[in-house]
Protein backbone atom coordinates (compact mmCIF):
# COMPACT_ATOMS: atom_id res chain seq x y z
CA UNK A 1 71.55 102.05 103.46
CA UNK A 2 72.11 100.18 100.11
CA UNK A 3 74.48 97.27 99.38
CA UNK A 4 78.07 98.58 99.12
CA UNK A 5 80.22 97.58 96.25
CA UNK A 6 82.68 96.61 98.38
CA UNK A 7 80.39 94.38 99.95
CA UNK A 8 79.38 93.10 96.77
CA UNK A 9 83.02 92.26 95.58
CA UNK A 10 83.81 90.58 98.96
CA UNK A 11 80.50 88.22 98.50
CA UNK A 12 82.10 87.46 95.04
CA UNK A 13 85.09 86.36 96.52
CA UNK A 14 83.75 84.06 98.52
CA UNK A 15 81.87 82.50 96.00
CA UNK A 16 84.83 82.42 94.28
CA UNK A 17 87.03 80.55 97.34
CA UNK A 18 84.40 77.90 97.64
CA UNK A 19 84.23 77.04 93.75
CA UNK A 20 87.37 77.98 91.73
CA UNK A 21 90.43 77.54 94.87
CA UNK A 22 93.20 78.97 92.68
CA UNK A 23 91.18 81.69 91.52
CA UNK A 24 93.91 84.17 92.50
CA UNK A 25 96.39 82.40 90.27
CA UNK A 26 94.88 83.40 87.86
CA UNK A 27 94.50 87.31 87.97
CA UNK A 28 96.49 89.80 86.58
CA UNK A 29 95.78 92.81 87.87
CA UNK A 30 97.82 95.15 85.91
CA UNK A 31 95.19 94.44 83.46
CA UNK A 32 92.05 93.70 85.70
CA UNK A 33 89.33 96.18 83.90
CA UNK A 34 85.60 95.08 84.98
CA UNK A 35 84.22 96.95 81.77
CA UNK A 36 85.79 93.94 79.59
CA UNK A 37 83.80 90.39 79.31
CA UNK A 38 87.88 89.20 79.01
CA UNK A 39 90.32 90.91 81.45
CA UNK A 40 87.76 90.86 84.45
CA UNK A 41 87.93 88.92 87.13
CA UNK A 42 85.20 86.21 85.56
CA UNK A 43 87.09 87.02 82.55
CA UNK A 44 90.09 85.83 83.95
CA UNK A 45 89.20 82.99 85.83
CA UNK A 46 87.32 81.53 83.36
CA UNK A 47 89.16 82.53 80.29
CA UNK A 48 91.88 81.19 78.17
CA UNK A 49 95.79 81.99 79.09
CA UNK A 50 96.03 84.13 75.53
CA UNK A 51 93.15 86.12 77.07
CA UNK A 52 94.84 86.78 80.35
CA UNK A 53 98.32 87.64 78.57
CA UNK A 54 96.45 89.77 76.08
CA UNK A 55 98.07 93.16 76.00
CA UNK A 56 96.01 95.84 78.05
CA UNK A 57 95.40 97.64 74.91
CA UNK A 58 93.94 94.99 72.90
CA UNK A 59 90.59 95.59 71.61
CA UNK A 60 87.70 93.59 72.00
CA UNK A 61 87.82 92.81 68.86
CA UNK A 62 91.10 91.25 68.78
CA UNK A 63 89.72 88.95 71.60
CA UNK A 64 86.04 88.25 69.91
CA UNK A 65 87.87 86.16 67.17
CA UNK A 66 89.51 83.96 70.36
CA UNK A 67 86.01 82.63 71.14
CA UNK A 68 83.87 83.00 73.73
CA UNK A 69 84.56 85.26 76.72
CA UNK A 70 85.82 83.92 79.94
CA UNK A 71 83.54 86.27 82.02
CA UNK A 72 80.11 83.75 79.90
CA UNK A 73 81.89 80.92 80.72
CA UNK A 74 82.12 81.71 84.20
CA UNK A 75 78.18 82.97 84.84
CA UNK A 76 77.49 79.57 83.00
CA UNK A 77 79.80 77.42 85.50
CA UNK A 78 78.85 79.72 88.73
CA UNK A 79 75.27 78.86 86.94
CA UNK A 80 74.73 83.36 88.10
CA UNK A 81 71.88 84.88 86.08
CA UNK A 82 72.43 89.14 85.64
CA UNK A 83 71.01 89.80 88.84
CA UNK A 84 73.38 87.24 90.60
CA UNK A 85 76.73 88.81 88.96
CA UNK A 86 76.01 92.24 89.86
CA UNK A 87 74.84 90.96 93.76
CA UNK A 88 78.53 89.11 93.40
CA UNK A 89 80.03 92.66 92.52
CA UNK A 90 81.05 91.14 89.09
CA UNK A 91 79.05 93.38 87.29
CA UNK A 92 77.63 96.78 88.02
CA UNK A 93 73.80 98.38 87.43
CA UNK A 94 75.80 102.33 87.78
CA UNK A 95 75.01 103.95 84.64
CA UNK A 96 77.64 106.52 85.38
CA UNK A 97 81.08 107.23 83.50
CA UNK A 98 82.75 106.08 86.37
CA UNK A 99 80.68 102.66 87.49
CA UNK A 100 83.12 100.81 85.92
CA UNK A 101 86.09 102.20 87.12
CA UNK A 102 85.37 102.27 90.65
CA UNK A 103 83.99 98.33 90.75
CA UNK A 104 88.08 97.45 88.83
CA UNK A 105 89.55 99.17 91.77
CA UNK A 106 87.37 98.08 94.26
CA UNK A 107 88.08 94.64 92.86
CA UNK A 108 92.07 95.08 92.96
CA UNK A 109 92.15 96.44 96.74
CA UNK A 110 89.69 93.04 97.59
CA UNK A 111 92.35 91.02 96.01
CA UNK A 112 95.32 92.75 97.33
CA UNK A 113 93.94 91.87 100.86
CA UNK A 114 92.50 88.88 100.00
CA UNK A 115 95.10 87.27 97.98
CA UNK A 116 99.12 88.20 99.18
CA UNK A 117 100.51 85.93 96.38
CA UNK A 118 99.08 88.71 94.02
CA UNK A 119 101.17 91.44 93.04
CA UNK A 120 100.39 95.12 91.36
């Protein structure tokens, strides 16, 4: 049996626990969505505050012209090549419509166990 992407997501937060402590400050997940480089949870962690207040509707375009995405920042601080975010369940290999999808809510029931500060 393959890697799970709950087991994935769980290995990412632990990485993220041992390198970023207040990591669950900083996620909103009313807006957590893996599929963008700004409102996932690298995105988030690593990104500005306008990013994380950025209204769920905003377009990556809007956010392009803010500068770089928090989600490169963070695979440049965690030092995690492609192969390292998706083993971190950051990122997904699924080609499917619904890859995405499933990884953001496998990544807000993780943090709604994982972190009781954070609220839906």
């Amino acid at each position: 049996m393959g890697v799970t992407i709950t087991s994935r997501v769980k290995r990412g937060i632990k990485l993220l626990d041992q390198k970023v402590p207040d990591w669950c400050d900083k996620i909103d997940l009313k807006r957590l969505n893996t599929e963008s480089t700004y409102l996932c949870v690298l995105g988030q962690v690593y990104g500005t505050t306008g990013h994380r207040r950025a209204s769920v509707d905003t377009t990556y375009h809007k956010f392009k012209k803010l500068g770089k995405a928090g989600y490169d920042k963070g695979r440049v601080e965690l030092d995690l090549t492609y192969k390292d975010v998706v083993s971190y369940g950051f990122e997904t290999t699924g080609a499917s419509e619904q890859a995405y999808p499933r990884l953001t809510k496998t990544w807000v029931e993780a943090i709604l166990e994982h972190c009781p500060e954070v609220r839906q």
